[in-house]
C-alpha atoms as a PDB file:
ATOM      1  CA  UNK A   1      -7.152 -11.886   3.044  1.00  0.00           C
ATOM      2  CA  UNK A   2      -6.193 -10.445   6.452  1.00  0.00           C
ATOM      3  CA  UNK A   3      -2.838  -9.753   5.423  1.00  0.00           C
ATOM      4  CA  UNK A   4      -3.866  -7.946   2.098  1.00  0.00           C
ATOM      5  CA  UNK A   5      -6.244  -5.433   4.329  1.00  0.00           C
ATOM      6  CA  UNK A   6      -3.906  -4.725   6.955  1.00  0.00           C
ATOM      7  CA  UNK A   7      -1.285  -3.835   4.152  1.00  0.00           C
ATOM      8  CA  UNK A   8      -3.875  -1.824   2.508  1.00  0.00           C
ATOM      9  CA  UNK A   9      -4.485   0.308   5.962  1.00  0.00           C
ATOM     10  CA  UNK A  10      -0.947   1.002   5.657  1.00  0.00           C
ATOM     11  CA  UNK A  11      -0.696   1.797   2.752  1.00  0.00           C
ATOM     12  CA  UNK A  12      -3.327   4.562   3.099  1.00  0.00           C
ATOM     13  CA  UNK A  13      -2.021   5.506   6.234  1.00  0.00           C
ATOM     14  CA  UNK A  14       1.119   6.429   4.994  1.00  0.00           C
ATOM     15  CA  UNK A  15      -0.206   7.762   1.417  1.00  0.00           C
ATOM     16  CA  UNK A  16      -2.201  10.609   4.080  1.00  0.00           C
ATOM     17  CA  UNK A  17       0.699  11.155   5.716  1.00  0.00           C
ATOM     18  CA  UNK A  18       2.161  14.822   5.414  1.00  0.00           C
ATOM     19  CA  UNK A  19       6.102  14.889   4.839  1.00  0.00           C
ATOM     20  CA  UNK A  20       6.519  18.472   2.855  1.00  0.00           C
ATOM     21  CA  UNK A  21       9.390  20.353   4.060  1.00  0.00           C
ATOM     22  CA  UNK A  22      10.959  17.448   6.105  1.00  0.00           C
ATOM     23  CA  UNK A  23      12.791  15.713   4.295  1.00  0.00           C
ATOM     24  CA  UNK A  24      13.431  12.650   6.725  1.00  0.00           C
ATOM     25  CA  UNK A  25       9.974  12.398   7.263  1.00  0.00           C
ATOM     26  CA  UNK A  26       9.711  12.269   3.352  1.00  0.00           C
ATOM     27  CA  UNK A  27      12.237   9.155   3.624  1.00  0.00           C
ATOM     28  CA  UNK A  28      10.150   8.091   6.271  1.00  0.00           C
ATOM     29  CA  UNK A  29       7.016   8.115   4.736  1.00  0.00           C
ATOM     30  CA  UNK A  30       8.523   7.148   1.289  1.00  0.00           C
ATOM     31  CA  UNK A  31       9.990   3.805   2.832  1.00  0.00           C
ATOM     32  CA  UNK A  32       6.580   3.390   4.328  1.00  0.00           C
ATOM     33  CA  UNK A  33       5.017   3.364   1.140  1.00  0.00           C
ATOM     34  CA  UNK A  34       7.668   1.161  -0.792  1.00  0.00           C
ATOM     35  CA  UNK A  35       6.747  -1.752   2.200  1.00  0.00           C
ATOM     36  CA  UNK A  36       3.139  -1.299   1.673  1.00  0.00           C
ATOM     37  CA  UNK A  37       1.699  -0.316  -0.668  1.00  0.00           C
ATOM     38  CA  UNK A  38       2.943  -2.573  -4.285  1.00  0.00           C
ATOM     39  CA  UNK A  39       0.828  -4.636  -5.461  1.00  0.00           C
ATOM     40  CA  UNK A  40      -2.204  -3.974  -3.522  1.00  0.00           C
ATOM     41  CA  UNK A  41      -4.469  -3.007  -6.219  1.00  0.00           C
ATOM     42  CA  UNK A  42      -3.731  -6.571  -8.013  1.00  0.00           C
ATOM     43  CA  UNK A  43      -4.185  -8.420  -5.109  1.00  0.00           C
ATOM     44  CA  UNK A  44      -7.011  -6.757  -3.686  1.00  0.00           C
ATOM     45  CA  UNK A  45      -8.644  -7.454  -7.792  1.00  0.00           C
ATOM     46  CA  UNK A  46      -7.327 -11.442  -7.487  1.00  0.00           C
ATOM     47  CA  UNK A  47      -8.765 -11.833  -4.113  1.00  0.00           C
ATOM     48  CA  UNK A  48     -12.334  -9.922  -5.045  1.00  0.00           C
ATOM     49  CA  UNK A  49     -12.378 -12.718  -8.275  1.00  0.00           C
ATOM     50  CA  UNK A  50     -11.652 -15.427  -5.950  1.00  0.00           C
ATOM     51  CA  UNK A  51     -14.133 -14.643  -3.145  1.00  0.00           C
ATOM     52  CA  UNK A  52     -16.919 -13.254  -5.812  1.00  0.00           C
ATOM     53  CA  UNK A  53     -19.401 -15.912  -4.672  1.00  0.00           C
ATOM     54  CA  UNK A  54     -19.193 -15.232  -0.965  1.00  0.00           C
ATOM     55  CA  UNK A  55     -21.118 -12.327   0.360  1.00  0.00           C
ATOM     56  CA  UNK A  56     -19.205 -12.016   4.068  1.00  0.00           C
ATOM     57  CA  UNK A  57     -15.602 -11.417   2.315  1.00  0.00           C
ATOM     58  CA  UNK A  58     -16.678  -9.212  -0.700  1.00  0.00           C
ATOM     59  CA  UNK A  59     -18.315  -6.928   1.996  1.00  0.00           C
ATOM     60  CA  UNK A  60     -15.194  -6.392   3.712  1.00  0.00           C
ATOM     61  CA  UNK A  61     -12.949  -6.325   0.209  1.00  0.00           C
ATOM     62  CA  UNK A  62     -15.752  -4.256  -1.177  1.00  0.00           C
ATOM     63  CA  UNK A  63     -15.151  -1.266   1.502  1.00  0.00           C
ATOM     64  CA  UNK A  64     -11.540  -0.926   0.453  1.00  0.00           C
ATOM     65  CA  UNK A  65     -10.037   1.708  -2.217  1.00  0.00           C
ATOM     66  CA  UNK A  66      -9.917  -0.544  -5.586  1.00  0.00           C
ATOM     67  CA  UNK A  67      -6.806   2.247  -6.749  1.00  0.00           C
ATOM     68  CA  UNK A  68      -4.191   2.906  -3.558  1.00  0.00           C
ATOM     69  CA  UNK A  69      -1.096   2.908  -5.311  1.00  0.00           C
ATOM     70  CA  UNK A  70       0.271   5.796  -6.200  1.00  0.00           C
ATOM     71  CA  UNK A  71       2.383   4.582  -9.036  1.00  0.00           C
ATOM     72  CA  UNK A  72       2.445   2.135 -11.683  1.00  0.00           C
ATOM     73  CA  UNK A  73       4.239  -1.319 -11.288  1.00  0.00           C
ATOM     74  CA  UNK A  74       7.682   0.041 -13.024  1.00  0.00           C
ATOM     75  CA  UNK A  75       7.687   3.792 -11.584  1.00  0.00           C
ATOM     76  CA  UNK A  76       7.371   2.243  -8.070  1.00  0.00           C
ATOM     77  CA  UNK A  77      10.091  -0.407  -8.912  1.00  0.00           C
ATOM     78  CA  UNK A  78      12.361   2.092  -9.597  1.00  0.00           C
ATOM     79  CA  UNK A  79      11.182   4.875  -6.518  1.00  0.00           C
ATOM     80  CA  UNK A  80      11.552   2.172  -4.316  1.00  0.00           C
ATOM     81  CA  UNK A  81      14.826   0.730  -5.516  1.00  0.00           C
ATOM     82  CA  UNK A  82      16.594   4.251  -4.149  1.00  0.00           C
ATOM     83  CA  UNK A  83      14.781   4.492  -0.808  1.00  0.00           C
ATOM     84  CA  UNK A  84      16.182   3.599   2.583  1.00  0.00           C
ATOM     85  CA  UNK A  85      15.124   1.398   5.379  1.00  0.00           C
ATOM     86  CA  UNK A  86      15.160   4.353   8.368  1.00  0.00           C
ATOM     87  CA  UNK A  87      16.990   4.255  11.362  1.00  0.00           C
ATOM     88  CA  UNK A  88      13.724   3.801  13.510  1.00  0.00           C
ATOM     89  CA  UNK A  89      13.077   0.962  11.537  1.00  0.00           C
ATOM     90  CA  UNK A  90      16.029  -1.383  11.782  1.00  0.00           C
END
């Protein structure tokens, strides 16, 4: 469950992130995303069915976004297939 919310942070953090007009902070940011942010929205659903019973981890899977994704499962198969790992990253 600690992974998933962590991921989620990121995945928000880079969705917020402004990258208009540079484009290698685009790739930047778009890499960020493709590491982050697929199938959050899934797992945050199969880990709020799982956990439904106990009040301590729905309140902290309750306070996160339900939708972060900004694509569907295909669309962001395919975006992500054509981004690159950045240099700052390797």
């Amino acid at each position: 469950m600690t992974a998933l919310i962590e991921r989620h942070g990121r995945c928000v953090h880079w969705l917020g992130e402004p990258g208009e007009g540079d484009a290698e902070r685009q790739r930047d940011i778009d890499w960020g995303m493709c590491q982050s942010c697929p199938g959050t929205d899934a797992n945050l659903a199969a880990l709020k069915k799982k956990y439904r019973g106990q009040t301590s981890v729905m309140n902290a899977l309750q306070a996160l976004d339900e939708r972060v994704e900004p694509m569907g499962r295909e669309e962001a198969k395919r975006f992500c297939a054509t981004t690159r790992k950045p240099e700052w990253a390797k």
